[in-house]
Protein backbone atom coordinates (compact mmCIF):
# COMPACT_ATOMS: atom_id res chain seq x y z
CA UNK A 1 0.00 0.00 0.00
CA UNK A 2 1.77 3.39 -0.91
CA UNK A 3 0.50 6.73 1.18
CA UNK A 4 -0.12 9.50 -0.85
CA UNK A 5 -0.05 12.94 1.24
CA UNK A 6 -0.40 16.40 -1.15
CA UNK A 7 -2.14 19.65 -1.30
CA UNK A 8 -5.37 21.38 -2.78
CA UNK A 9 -4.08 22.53 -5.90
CA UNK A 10 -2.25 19.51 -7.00
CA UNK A 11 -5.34 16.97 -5.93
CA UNK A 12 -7.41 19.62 -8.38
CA UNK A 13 -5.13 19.34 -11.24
CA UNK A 14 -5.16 15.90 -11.35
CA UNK A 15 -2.44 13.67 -9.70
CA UNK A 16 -1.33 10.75 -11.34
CA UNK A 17 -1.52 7.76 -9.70
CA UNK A 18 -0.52 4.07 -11.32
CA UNK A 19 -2.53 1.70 -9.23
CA UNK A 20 -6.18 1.77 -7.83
CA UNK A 21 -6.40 4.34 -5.02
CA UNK A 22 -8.82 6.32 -2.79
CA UNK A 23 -8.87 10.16 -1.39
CA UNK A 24 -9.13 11.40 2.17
CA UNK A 25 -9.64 15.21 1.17
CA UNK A 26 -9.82 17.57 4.09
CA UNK A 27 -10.45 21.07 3.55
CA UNK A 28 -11.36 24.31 5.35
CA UNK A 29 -14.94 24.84 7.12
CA UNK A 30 -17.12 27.30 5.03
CA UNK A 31 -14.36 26.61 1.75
CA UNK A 32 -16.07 24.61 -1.04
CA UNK A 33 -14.51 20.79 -0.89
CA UNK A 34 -11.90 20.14 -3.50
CA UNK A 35 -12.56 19.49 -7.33
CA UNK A 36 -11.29 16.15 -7.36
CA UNK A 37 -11.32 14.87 -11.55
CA UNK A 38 -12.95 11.53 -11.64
CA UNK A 39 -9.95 9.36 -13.32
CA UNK A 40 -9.31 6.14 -13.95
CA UNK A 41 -8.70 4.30 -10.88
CA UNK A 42 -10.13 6.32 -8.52
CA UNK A 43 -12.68 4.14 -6.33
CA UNK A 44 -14.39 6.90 -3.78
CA UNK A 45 -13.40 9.64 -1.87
CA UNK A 46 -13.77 10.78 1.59
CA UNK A 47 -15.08 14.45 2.31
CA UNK A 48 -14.02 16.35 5.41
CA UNK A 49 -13.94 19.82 6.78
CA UNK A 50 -12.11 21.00 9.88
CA UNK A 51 -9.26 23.53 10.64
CA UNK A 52 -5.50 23.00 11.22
CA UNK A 53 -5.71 24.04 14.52
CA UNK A 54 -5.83 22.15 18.15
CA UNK A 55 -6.87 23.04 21.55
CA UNK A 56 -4.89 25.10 23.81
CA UNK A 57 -5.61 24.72 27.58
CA UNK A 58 -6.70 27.92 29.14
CA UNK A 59 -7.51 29.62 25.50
CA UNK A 60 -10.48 29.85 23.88
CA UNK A 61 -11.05 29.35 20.35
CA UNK A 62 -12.86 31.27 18.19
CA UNK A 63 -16.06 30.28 17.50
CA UNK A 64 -15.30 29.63 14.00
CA UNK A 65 -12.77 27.44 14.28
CA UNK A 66 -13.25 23.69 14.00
CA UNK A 67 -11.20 21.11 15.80
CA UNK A 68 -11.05 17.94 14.08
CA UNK A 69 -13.37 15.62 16.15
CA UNK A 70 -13.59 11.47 17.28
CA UNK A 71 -16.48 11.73 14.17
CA UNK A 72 -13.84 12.96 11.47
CA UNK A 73 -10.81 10.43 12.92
CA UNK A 74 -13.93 7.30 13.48
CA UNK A 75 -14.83 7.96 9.64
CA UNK A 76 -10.98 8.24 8.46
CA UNK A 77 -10.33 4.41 10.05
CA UNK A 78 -14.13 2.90 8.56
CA UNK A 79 -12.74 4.34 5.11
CA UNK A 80 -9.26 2.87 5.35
CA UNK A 81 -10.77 -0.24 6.52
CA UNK A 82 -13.21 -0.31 3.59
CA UNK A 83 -10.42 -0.06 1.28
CA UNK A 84 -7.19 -1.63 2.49
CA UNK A 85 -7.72 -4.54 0.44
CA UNK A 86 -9.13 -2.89 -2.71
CA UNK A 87 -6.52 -0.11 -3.71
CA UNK A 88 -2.75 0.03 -4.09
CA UNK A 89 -2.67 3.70 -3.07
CA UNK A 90 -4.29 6.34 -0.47
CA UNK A 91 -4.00 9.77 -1.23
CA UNK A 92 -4.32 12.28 1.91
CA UNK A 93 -4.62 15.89 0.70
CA UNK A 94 -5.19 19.33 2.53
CA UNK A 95 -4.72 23.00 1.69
CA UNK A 96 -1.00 23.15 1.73
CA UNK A 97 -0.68 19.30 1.96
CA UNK A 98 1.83 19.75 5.26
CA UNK A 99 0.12 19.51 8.79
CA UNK A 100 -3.23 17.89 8.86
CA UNK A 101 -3.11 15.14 5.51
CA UNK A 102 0.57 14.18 6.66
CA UNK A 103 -0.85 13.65 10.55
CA UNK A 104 -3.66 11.57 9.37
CA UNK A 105 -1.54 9.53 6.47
CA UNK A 106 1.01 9.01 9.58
CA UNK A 107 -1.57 7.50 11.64
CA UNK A 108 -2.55 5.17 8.93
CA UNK A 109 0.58 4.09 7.85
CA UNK A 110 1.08 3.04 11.66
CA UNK A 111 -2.15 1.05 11.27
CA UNK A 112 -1.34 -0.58 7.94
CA UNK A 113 2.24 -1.67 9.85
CA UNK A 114 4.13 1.02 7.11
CA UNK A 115 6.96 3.22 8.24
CA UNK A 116 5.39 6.81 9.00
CA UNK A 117 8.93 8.12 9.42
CA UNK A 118 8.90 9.80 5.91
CA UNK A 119 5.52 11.72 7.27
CA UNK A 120 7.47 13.18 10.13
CA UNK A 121 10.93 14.23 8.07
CA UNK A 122 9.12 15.90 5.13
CA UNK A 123 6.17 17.21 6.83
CA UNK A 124 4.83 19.25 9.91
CA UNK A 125 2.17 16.87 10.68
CA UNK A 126 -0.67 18.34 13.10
CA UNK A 127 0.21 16.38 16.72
CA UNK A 128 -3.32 17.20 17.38
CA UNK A 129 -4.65 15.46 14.95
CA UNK A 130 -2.16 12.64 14.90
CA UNK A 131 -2.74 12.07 18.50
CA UNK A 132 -6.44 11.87 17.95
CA UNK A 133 -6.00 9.37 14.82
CA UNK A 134 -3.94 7.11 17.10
CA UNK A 135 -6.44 7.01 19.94
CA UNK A 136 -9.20 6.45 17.63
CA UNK A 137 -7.23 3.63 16.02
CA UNK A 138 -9.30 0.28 15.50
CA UNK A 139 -8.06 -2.78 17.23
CA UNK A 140 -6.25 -5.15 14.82
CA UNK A 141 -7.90 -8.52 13.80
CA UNK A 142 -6.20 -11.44 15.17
């Protein structure tokens, strides 16, 4: 299984891929979800909206802002389960394609028994969200 973690613009313009794959796209509350080109190969994508931001202790966030939630990560692992045995590829994408897509792909390469180090030396994945991925993290069969 190859991890696939990129940003908005290049998801939009059409990445190639050379096996069967699926998309986690996460994008910005109240920004219209990504215009992802149905191409051969592609077998479903996964839709979510929540900020690149995490919870401070003692601050307040704005009321606009939206943490990602135990809904967002529980969805994330019934996807990946869904298709671990049906594509050779998962693409992760974000705005900028370096905080929140590289925490999540991180999480699931741990899951998949993949080495996430790549995800930590090219990226700035969100510990937030990487945190919450982990303690969301289905039990593994047998």
């Amino acid at each position: 299984m190859k991890i696939i973690v990129t940003d908005r613009e290049t998801i939009q313009r059409g990445l190639v891929v050379r096996s069967s794959f699926v998309v986690i796209s996460i994008s910005n509350p109240g920004v219209p979800r990504a215009r992802i080109k149905k191409v051969s190969g592609l077998k479903d994508v996964l839709y979510l909206s929540f900020n690149d931001s995490d919870p401070v202790d003692g601050l307040k966030l704005p009321q606009e802002i939206r943490l990602m939630t135990e809904v967002h990560a529980r969805a994330i692992w019934k996807f990946v389960d869904q298709h671990k045995w049906q594509v050779g590829a998962m693409v992760v994408h974000c705005h900028q394609g370096m905080s929140r897509s590289p925490a999540i792909a991180a999480a699931i390469a741990r899951y998949l028994d993949l080495d996430e180090t790549r995800f930590w030396t090219e990226h700035q994945p969100n510990q937030f969200i990487y945190d919450l991925m982990i303690e969301t993290m289905p039990q593994k069969e047998g």
